[in-house]
Protein backbone atom coordinates (compact mmCIF):
# COMPACT_ATOMS: atom_id res chain seq x y z
CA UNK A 1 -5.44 -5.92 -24.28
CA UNK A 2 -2.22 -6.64 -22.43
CA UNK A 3 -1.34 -10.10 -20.60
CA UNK A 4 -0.72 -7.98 -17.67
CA UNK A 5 -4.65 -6.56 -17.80
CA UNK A 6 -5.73 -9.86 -18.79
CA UNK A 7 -4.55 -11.65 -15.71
CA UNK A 8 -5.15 -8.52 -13.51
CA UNK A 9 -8.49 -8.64 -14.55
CA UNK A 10 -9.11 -12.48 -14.32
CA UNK A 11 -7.81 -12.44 -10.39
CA UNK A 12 -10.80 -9.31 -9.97
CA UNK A 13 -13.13 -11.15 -11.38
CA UNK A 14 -12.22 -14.24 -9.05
CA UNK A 15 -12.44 -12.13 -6.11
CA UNK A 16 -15.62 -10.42 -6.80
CA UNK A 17 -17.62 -13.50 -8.19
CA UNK A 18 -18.00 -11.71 -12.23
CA UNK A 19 -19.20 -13.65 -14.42
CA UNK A 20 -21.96 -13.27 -17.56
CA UNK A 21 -24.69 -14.58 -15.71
CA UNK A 22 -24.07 -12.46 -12.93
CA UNK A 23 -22.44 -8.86 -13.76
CA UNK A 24 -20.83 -7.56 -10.77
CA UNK A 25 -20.12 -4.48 -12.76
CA UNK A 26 -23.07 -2.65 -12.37
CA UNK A 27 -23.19 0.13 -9.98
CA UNK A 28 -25.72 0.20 -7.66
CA UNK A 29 -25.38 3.14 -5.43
CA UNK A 30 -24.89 6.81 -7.30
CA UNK A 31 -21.65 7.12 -4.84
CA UNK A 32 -19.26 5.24 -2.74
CA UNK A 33 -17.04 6.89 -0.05
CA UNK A 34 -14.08 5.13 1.59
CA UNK A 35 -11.90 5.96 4.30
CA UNK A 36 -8.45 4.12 5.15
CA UNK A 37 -4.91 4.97 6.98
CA UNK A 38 -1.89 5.07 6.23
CA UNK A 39 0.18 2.07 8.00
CA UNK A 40 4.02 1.95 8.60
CA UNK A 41 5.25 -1.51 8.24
CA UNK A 42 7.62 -2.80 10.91
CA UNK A 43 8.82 -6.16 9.60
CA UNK A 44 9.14 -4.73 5.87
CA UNK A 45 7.90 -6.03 2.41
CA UNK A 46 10.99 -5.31 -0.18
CA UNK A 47 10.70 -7.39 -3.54
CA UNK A 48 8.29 -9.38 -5.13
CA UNK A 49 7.44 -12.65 -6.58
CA UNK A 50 4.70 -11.51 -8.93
CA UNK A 51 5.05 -8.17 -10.58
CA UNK A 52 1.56 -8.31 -12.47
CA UNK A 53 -0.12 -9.72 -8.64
CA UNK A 54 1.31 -7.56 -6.23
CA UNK A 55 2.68 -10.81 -4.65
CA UNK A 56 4.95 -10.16 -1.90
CA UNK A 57 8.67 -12.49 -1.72
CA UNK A 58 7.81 -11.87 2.04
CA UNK A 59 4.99 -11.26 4.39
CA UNK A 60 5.26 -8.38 6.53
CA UNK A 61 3.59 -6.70 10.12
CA UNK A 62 2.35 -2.89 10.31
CA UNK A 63 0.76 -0.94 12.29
CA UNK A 64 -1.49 1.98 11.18
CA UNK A 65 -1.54 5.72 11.92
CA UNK A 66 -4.98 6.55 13.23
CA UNK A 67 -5.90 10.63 11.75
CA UNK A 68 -3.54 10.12 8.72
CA UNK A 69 -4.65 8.43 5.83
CA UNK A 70 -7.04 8.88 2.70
CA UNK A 71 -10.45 10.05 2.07
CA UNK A 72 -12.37 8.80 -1.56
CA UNK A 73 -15.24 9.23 -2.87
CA UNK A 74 -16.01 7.86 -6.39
CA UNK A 75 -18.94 8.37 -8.98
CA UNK A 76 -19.86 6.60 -12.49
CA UNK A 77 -20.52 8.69 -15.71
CA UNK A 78 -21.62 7.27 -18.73
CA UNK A 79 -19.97 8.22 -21.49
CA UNK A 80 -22.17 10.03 -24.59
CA UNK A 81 -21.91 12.45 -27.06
CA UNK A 82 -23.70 14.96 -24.99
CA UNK A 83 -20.80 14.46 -22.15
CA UNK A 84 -17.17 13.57 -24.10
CA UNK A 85 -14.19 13.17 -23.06
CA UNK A 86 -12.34 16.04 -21.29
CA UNK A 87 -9.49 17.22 -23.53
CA UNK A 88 -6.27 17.07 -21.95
CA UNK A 89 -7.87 14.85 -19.23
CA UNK A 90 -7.95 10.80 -19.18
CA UNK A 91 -10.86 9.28 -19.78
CA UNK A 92 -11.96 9.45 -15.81
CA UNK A 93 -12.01 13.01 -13.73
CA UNK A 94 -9.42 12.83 -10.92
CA UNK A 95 -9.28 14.99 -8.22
CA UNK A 96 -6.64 14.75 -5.67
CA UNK A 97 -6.36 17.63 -2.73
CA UNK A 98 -8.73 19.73 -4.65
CA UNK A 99 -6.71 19.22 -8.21
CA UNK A 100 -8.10 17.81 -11.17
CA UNK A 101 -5.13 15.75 -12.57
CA UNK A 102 -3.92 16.20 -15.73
CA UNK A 103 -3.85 12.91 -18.31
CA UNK A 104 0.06 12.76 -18.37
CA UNK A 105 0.34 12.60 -14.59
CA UNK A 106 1.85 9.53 -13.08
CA UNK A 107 -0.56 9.48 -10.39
CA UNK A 108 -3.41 9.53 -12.94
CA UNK A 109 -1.98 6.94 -15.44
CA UNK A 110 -1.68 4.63 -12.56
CA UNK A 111 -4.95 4.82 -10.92
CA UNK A 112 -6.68 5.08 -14.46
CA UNK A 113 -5.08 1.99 -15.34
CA UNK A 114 -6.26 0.36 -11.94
CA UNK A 115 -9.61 1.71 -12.17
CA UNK A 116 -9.96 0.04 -16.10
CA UNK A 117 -10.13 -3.42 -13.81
CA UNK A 118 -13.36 -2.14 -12.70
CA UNK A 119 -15.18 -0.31 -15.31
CA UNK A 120 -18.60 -0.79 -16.89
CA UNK A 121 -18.52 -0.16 -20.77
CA UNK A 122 -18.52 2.89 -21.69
CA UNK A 123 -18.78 4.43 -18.64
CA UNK A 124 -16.20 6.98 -16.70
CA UNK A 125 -15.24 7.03 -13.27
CA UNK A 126 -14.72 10.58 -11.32
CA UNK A 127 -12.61 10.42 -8.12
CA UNK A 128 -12.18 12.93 -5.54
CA UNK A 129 -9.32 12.00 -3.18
CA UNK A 130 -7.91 13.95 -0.66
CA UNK A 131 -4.49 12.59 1.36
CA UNK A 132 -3.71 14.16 5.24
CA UNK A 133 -0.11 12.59 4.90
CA UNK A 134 2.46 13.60 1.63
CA UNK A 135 2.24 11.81 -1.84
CA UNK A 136 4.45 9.35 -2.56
CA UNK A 137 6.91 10.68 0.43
CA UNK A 138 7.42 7.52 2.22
CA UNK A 139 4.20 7.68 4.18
CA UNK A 140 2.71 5.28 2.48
CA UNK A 141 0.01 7.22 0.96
CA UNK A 142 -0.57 4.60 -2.14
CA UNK A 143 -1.36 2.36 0.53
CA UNK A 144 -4.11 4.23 2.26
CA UNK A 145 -4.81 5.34 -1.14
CA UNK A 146 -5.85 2.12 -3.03
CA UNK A 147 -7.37 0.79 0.27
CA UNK A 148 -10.01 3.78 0.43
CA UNK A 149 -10.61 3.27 -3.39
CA UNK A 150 -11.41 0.02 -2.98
CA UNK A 151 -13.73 0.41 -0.05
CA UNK A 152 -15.49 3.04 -1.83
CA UNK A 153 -15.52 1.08 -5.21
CA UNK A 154 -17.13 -1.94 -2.97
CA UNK A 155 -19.65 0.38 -1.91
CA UNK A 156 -20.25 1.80 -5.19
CA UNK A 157 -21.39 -1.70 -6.64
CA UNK A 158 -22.16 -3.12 -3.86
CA UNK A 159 -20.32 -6.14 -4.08
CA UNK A 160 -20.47 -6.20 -0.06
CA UNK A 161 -16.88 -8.34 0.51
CA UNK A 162 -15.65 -9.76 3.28
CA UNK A 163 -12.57 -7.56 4.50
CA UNK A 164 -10.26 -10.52 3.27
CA UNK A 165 -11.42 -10.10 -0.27
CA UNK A 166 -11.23 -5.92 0.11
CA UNK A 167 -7.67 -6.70 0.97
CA UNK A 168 -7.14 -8.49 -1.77
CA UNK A 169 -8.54 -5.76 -3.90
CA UNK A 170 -6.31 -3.57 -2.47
CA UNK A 171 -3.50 -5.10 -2.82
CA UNK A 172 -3.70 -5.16 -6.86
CA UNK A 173 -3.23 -1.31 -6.37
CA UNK A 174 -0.33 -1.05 -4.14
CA UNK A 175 1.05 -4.31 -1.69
CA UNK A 176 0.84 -2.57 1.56
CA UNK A 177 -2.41 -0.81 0.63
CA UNK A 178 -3.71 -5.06 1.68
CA UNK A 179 -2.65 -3.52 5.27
CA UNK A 180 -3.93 -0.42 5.25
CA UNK A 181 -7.76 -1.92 5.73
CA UNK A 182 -7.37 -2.35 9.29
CA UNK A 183 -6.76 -0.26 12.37
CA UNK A 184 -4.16 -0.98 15.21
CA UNK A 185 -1.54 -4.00 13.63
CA UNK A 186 -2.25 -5.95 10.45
CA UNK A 187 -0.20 -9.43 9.16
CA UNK A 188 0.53 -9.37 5.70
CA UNK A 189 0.61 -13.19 4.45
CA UNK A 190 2.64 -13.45 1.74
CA UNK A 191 0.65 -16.69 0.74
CA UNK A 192 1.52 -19.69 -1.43
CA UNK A 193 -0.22 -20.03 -4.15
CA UNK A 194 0.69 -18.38 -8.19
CA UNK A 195 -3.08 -17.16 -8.08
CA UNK A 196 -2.68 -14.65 -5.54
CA UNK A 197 -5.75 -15.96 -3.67
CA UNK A 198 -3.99 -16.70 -0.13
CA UNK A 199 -1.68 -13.38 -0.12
CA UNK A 200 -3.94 -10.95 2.03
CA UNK A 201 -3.91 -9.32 5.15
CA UNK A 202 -5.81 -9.73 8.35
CA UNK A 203 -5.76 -7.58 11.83
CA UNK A 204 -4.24 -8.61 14.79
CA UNK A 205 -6.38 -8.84 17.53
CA UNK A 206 -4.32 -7.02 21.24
CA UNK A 207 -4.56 -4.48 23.37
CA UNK A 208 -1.21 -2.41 23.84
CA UNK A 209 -2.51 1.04 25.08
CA UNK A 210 0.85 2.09 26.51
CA UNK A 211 2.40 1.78 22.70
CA UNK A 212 3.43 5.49 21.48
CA UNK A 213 4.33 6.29 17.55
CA UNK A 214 5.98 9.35 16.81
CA UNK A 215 6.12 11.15 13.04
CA UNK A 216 9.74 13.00 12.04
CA UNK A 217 9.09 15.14 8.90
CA UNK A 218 11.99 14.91 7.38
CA UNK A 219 10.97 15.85 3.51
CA UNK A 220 7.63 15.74 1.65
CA UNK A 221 8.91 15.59 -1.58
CA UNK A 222 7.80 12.45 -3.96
CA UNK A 223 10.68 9.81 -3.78
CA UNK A 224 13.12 9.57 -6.34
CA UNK A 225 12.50 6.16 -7.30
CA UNK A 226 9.41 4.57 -6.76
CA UNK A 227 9.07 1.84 -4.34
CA UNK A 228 7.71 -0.38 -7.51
CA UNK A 229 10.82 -0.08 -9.26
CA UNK A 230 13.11 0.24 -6.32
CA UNK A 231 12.33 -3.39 -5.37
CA UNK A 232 12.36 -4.87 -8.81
CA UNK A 233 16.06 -3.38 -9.45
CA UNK A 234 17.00 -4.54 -5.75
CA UNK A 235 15.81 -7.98 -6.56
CA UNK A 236 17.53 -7.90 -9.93
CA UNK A 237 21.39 -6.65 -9.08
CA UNK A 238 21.32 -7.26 -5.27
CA UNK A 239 24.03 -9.40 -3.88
CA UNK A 240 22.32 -8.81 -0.32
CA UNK A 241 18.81 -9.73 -1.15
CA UNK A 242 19.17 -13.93 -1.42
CA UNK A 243 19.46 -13.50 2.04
CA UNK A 244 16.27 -11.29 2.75
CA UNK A 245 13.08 -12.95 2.50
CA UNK A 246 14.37 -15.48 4.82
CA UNK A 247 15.33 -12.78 7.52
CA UNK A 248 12.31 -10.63 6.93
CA UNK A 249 10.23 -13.69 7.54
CA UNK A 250 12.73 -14.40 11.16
CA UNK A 251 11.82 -10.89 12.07
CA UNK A 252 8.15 -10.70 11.58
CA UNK A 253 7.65 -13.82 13.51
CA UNK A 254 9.61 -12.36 16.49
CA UNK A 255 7.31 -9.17 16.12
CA UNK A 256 4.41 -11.25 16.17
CA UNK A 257 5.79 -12.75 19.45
CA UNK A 258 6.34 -9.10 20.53
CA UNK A 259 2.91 -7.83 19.93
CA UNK A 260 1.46 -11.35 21.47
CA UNK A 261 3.48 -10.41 24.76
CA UNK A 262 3.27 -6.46 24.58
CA UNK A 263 7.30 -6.31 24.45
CA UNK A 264 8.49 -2.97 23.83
CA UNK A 265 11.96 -3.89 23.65
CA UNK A 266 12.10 -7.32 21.85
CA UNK A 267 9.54 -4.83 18.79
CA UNK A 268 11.75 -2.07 19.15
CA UNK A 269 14.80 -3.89 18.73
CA UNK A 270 13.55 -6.02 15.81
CA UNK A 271 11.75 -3.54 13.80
CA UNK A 272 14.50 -1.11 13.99
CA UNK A 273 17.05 -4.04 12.68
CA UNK A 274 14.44 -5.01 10.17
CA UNK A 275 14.33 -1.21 8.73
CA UNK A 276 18.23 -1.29 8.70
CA UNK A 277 18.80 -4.58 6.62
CA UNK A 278 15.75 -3.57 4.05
CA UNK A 279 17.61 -0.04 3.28
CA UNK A 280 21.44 -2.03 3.12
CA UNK A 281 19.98 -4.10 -0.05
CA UNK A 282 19.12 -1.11 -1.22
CA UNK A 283 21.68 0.74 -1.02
CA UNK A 284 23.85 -2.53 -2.43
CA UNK A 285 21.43 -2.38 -5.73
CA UNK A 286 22.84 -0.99 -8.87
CA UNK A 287 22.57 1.82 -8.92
CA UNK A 288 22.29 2.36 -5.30
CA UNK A 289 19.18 3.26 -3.94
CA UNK A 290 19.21 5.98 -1.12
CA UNK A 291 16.36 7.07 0.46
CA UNK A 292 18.07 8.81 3.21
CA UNK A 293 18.61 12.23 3.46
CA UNK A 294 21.36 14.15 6.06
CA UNK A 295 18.18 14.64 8.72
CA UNK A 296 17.53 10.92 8.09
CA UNK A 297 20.88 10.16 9.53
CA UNK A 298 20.41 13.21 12.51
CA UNK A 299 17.13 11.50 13.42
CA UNK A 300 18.51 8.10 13.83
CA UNK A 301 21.56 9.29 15.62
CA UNK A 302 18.95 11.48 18.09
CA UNK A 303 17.39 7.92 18.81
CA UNK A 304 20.25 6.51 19.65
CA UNK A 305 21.49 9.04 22.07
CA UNK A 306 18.29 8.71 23.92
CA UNK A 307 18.47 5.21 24.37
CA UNK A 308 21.99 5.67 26.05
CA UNK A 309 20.22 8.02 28.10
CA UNK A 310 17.67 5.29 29.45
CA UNK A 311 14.91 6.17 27.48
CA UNK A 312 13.49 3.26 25.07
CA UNK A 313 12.79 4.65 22.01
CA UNK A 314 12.91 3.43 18.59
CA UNK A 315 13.04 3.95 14.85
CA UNK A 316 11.67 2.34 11.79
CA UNK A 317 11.37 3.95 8.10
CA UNK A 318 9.91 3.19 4.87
């Protein structure tokens, strides 16, 4: 058992209230579904504190995309000789879109590995997930992702948490997945303490009707690098980053302020800035990281031309 497991599973079993006396681990439903969106973040999370936590150097303010997101629905198996393991298969059944995942896939090992946090002995899970928005293509589909696997894991065993401790959950799996609980805007607190215990996220209560998102498809293919290792090589070789967490904590207070007043220009402005100084310390990390593509750059350029025209319009981008 690694150190990483070992504390991984010590901060589950804090937030779910395990202990020998009182075995949280037993399911008590045959099924648990869960449902979540997919948020875009506009004051950005890039880089963090705790690797094995999920613990952000920054907290961070999102809004989510309501009919895009993921749908979950997980079962328990016990594990016998009359039902082994699958060959070629990990140890749980994973279904994403309609395709049972091989072993060897990255999407698998991950969520297997996330999953072991949770599982009875000698039990396996099966998961049937289905994503609306592109894996892994800058839609934040981990978040949604680990969010709806939480909620359905929480309905599973029943362990009946308060959204706070969902999001905490949640977070484990993927840092903005703590967001993705919530509809309309969520605060990220990046939180204090080395437990973890105070890094969650919580919704933000307004009413901005008028507010209007627009999607650019610009490529559905997975990322290059992933966002994990991204921000740990940024945080590592980046000249630019001392200077980050600082800013990124400026500009999420001013979009607080923004949402607080329902000002279009003062979010607009900020997020957009926000979006620009998170991909500049990435592209100073060695080696460069470069998300965009040449429609990126088209798209941006579009949005600027428009707002010479009058029209107040905006971009931000994971």
């Amino acid at each position: 058992m690694s150190e990483t497991f070992k504390q991984q599973q010590q901060f589950v079993h804090q937030v779910i209230g395990h202990s020998r006396t009182s075995n949280k681990l037993i399911p008590l439903n045959t099924h648990g579904h869960g449902v979540a969106p997919v948020n875009i973040a506009l004051s950005k999370y890039w880089g963090k504190r705790d690797t094995v936590l999920n613990l952000p150097m920054n907290g961070s303010v999102s809004i989510s995309l309501p009919g895009l997101g993921t749908k979950t629905t997980v079962t328990l198996q016990p594990i016998t000789k009359k039902r082994p393991l699958p060959i070629n298969h990990s140890i749980d059944q994973i279904q994403l879109n309609g395709e049972t995942l091989d072993a060897n896939n990255p999407f698998c090992i991950r969520l297997t590995a996330f999953l072991d946090l949770f599982r009875p002995e000698n039990h396996a899970f099966q998961v049937n997930t289905h994503n609306t928005v592109p894996t892994a293509a800058g839609l934040a589909s981990s978040a949604s992702g680990y969010a709806a696997l939480v909620l359905a894991l929480n309905e599973l065993f029943q362990w009946q948490l308060s959204l706070q401790k969902r999001s905490l959950l949640a977070r484990l799996g993927s840092g903005s997945a703590s967001r993705s609980l919530y509809s309309g805007f969520a605060l990220w607190h990046k939180g204090q303490q080395a437990d973890g215990l105070d890094s969650y996220a919580e919704p933000i209560e307004t009413q901005w009707p008028e507010l209007c998102i627009g999607l650019v498809k610009i490529n559905v293919q997975q990322k290059p690098i992933s966002s994990t290792t991204g921000m740990q090589n940024t945080v590592n070789t980046c000249d630019l980053y001392q200077s980050w967490p600082q800013q990124a904590e400026k500009n999420m207070q001013t979009i607080l302020e923004s949402i607080e007043q329902n000002n279009f220009e003062q979010l607009g402005q900020t997020a957009e800035h926000n979006a620009l100084s998170m991909h500049a310390t990435m592209m100073a990390t060695w080696p460069p990281i470069v998300y965009w593509q040449p429609e990126s750059l088209a798209a941006m350029q579009t949005v600027w031309q428009l707002r010479q025209q009058g029209i107040a319009v905006y971009f931000t981008m994971d």
